[in-house]
Protein backbone atom coordinates (compact mmCIF):
# COMPACT_ATOMS: atom_id res chain seq x y z
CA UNK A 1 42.10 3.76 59.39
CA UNK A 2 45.54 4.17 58.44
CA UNK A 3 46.34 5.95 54.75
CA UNK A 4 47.97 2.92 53.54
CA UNK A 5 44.64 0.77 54.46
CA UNK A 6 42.79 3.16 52.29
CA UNK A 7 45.55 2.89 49.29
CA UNK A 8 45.52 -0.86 49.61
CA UNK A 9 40.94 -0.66 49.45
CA UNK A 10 40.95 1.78 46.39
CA UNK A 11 43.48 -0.85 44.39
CA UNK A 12 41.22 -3.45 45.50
CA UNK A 13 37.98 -1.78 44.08
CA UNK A 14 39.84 -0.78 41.20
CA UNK A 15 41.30 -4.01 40.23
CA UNK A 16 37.90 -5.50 40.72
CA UNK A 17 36.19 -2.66 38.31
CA UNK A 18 39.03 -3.32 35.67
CA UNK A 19 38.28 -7.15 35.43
CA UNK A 20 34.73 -6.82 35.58
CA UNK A 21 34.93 -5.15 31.93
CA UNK A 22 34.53 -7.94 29.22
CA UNK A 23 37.63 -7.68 26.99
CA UNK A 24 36.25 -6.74 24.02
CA UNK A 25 33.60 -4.01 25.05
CA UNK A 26 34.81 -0.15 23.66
CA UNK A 27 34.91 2.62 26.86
CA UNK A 28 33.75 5.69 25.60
CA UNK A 29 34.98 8.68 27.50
CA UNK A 30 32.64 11.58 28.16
CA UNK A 31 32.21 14.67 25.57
CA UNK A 32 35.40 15.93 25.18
CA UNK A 33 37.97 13.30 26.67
CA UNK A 34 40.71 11.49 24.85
CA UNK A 35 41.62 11.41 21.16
CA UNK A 36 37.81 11.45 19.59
CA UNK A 37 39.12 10.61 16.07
CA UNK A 38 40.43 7.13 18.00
CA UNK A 39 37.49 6.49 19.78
CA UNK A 40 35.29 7.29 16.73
CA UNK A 41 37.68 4.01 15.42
CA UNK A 42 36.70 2.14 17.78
CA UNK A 43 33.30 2.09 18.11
CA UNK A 44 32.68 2.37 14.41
CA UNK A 45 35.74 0.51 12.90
CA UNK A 46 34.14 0.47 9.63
CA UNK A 47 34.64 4.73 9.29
CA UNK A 48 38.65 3.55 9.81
CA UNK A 49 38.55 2.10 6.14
CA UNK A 50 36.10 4.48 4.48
CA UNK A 51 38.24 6.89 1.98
CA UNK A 52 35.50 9.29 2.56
CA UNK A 53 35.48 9.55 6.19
CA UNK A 54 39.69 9.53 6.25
CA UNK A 55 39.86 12.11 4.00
CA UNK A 56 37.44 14.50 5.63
CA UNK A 57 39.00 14.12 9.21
CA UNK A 58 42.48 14.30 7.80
CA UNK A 59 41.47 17.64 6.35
CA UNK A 60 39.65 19.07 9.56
CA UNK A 61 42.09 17.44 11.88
CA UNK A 62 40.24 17.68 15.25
CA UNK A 63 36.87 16.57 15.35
CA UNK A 64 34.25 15.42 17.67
CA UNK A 65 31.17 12.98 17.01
CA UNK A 66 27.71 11.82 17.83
CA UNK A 67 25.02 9.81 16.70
CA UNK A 68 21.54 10.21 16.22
CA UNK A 69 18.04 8.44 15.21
CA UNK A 70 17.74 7.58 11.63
CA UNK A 71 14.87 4.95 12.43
CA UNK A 72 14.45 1.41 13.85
CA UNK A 73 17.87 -0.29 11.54
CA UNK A 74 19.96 2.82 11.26
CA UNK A 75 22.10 5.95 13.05
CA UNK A 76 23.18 8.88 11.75
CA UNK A 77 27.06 9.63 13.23
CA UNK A 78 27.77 12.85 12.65
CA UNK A 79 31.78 14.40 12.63
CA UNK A 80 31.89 17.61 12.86
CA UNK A 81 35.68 19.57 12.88
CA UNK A 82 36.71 20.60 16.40
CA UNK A 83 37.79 23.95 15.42
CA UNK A 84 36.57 26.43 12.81
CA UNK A 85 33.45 24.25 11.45
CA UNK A 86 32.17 24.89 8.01
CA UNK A 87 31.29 21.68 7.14
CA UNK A 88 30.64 18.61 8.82
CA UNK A 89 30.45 15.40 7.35
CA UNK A 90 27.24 12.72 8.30
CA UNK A 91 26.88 9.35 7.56
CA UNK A 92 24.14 6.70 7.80
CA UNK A 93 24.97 3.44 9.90
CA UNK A 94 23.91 0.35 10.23
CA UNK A 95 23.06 0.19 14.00
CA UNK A 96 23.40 -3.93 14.24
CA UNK A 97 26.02 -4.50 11.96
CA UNK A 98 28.77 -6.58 13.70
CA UNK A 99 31.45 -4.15 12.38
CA UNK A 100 34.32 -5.46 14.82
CA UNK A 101 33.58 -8.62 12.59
CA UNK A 102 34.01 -7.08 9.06
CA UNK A 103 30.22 -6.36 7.97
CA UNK A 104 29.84 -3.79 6.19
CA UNK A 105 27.60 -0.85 7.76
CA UNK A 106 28.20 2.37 6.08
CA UNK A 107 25.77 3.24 3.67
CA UNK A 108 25.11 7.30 2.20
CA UNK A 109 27.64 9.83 3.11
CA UNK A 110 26.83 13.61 3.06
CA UNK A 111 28.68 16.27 3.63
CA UNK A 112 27.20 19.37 4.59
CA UNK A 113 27.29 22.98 6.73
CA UNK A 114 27.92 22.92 10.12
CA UNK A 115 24.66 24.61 10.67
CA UNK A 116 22.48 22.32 8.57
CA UNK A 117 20.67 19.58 9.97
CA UNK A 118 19.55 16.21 7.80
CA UNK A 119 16.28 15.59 7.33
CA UNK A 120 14.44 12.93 9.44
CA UNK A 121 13.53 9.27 7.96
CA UNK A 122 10.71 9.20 6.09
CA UNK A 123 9.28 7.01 8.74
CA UNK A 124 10.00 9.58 11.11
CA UNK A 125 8.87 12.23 9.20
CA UNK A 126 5.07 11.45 8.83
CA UNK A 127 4.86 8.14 11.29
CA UNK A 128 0.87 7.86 10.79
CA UNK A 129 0.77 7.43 7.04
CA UNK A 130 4.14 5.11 7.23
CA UNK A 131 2.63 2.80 9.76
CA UNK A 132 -0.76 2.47 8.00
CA UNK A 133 0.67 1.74 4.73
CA UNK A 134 4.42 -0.27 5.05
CA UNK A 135 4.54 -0.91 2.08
CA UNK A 136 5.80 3.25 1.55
CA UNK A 137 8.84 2.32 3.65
CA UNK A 138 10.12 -0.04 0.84
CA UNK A 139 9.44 2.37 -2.09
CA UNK A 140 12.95 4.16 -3.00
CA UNK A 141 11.56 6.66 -4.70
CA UNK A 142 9.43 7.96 -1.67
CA UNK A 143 11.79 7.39 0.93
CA UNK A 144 14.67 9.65 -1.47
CA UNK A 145 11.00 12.23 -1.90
CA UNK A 146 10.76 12.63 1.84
CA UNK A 147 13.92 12.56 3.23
CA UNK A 148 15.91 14.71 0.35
CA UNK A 149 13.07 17.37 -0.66
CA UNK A 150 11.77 17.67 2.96
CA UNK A 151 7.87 17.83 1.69
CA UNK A 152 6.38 19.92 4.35
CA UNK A 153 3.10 17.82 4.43
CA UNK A 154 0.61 14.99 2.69
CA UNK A 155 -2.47 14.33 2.06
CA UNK A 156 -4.18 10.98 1.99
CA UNK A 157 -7.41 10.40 -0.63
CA UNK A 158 -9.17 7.15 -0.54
CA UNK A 159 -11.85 6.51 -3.34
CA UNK A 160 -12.39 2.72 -2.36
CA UNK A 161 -11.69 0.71 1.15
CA UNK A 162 -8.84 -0.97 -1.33
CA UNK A 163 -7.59 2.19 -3.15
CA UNK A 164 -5.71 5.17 -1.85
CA UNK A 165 -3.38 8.04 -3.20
CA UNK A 166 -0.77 9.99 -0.73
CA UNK A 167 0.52 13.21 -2.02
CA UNK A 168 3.59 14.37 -0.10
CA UNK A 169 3.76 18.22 -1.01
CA UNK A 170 6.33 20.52 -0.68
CA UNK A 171 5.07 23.61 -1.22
CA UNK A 172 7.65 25.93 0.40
CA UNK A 173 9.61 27.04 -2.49
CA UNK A 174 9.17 25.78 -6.07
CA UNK A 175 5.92 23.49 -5.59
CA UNK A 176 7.03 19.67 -5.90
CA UNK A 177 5.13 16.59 -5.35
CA UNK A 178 4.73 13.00 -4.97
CA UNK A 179 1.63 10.83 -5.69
CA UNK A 180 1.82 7.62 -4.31
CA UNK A 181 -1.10 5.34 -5.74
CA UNK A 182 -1.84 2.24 -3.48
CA UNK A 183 -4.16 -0.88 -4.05
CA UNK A 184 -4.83 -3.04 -1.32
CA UNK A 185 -1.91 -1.45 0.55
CA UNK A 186 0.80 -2.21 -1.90
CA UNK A 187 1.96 0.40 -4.03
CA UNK A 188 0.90 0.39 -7.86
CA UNK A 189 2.59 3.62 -9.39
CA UNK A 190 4.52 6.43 -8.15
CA UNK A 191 4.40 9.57 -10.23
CA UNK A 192 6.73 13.21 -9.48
CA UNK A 193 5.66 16.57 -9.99
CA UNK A 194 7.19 20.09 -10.33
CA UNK A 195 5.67 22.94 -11.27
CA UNK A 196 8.85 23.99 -13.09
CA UNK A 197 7.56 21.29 -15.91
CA UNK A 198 4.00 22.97 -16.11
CA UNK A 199 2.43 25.77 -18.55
CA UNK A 200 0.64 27.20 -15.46
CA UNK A 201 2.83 27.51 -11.88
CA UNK A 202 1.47 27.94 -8.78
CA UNK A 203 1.26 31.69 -8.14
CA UNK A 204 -0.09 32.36 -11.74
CA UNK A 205 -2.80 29.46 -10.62
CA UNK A 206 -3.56 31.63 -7.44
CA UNK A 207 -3.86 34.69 -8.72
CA UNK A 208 -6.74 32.94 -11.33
CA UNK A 209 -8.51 31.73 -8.32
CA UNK A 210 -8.18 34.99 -6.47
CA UNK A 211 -9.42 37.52 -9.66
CA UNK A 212 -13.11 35.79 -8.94
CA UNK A 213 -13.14 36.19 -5.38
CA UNK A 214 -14.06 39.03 -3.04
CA UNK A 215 -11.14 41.17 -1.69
CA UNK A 216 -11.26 39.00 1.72
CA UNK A 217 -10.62 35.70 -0.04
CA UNK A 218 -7.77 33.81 0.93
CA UNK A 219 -6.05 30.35 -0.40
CA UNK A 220 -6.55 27.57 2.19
CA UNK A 221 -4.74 24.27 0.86
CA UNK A 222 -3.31 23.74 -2.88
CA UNK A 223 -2.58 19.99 -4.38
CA UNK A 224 -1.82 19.30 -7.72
CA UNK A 225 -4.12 16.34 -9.58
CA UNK A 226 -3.60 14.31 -12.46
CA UNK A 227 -5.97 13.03 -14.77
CA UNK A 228 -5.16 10.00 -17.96
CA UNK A 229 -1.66 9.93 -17.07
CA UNK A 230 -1.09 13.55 -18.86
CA UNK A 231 -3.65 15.93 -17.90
CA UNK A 232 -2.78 18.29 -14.67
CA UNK A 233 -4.73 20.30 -12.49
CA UNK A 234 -4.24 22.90 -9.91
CA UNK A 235 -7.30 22.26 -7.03
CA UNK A 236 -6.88 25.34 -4.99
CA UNK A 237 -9.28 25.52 -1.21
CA UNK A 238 -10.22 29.21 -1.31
CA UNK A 239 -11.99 30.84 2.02
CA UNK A 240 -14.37 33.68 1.33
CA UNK A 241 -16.25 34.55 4.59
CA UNK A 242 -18.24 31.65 5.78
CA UNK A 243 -18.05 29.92 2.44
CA UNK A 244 -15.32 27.68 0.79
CA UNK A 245 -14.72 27.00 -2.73
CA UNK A 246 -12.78 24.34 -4.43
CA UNK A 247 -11.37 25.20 -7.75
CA UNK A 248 -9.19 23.34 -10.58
CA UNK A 249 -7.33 25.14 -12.88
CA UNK A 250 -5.53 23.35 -15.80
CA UNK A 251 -1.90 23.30 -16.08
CA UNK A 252 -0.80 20.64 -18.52
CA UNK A 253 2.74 20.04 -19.33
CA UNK A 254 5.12 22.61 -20.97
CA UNK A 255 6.66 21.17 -24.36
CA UNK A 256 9.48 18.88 -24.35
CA UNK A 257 8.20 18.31 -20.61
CA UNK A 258 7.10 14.78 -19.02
CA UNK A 259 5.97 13.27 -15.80
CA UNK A 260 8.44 10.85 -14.27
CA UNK A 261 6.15 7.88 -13.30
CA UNK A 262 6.67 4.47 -11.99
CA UNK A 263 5.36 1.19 -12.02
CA UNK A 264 2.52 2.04 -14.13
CA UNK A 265 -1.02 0.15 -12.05
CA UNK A 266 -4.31 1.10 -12.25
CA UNK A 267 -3.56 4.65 -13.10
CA UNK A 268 -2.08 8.19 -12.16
CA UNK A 269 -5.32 9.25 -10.24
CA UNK A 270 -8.93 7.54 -9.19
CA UNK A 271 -11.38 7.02 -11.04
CA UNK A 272 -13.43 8.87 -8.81
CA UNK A 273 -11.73 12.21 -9.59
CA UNK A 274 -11.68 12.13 -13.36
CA UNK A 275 -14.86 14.74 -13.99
CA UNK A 276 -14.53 18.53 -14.85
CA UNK A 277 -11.26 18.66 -16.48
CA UNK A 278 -13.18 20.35 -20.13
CA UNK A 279 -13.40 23.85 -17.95
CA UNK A 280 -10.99 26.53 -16.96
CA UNK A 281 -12.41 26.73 -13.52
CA UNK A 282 -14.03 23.74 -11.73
CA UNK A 283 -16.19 25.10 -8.68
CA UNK A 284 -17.06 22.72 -5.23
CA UNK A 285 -19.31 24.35 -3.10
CA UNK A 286 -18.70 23.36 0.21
């Protein structure tokens, strides 16, 4: 076969490949090809006419971008500078939005180190308790909880088939919390916690567990309760050997101090829990 046969076949395929390409679809070279801050343009017109976004890629200069899972509606698209990073600037995006057609996508902007990675949706974060009660997905004030304070873990308390409390804890620096109360799945009242707002912090609360134990006894789990909507407990797990104690120690407010609660329901905590609160030290045997 002759090389102009060949020549003439490869235009062929070409041409055919070219045409084949609806007119208004965006060709996204691989990591690392072509102008990224252009391409960025065109798949996600709406970062073209976002002051934010212009500003921080005129400043960097270079960049290159990706996306990532925010949940089921939304992206992350992350634009990070090409050269010396520091910062890198992420942004949440509506994945549907017809933003070749004007709507509007973009919704919170952060900007943050290079080496620091966003939290997950709250969805994302703890699936199980999201999907058994939806109604958490539509709460602002749990979704900002989980996704900007990066609780660490929950814990779920049921005291009737149609009333539940979720506590999403983060207990890996100061001690924070969020008590979700729930009546036949829809949320009732939302109340915050830190232990920066409380006469008694965590560690002090420990060590008062600890004094009454024997010298192997170790803290197991640590949630803080609330009781008539002003009234605050440490429960502390403690381990000693074969046996396991619970224990509450009061910590009420400090002065000048209040709890920041929403949509006031059937109360701050269940009925069910609201015994033993006239002693320094409430024991459970288990």
């Amino acid at each position: 076969m002759s090389k102009s046969v060949v020549l003439l076949m490869l235009g062929l395929i070409l041409a055919v490949l070219v045409c084949s390409i609806p007119a208004d679809a965006v060709v996204t070279p691989l990591p690392g090809q072509g102008n990224q801050t252009g391409i960025l343009f065109g798949v996600h017109p709406n970062a073209k006419t976002n002051e934010t976004i212009t500003a921080f890629i005129a400043e960097h200069g270079e960049i290159w971008w990706h996306e990532n899972t925010y949940n089921h509606t939304h992206e992350y698209v992350y634009i990070v500078p090409a050269n010396a990073c520091e910062e890198q600037l992420v942004y949440l995006n509506k994945i549907r939005a017809d933003e070749h057609g004007g709507e509007q996508s973009i919704g919170q902007i952060w900007i943050i180190g290079c080496d620091e990675a966003l939290p997950l949706a709250a969805e994302l974060t703890f699936p199980k308790i999201f999907a058994k009660y939806p109604a958490l997905s539509n709460d602002g004030g749990v979704r900002s909880y989980v996704e900007n304070q990066s609780p660490n873990r929950y814990e779920e308390i049921t005291s009737k088939p149609s009333r539940a409390q979720v506590y999403f804890i983060n207990d890996t620096g100061v001690f924070t919390e969020y008590i979700v109360d729930l009546s036949g799945g829809e949320i009732v009242s939302t109340t915050y916690i830190s232990e920066e707002n409380l006469t008694v912090g965590r560690a002090e609360a420990e060590a008062q567990v600890l004094s009454g134990q024997s010298p192997g006894a170790c803290v197991e789990n640590v949630v803080l309760k609330v009781y008539d909507s002003d009234r605050i407990v440490w429960e502390i797990t403690v381990r000693a050997g074969r046996e396991t104690d619970v224990v509450q120690i009061p910590s009420d407010l400090a002065p000048g101090q209040s709890l920041r609660t929403t949509t006031p329901g059937f109360g701050t905590i269940l009925a069910a829990f609201g015994v033993g609160m006239s002693f320094v030290l409430y024991r459970k045997r288990r």
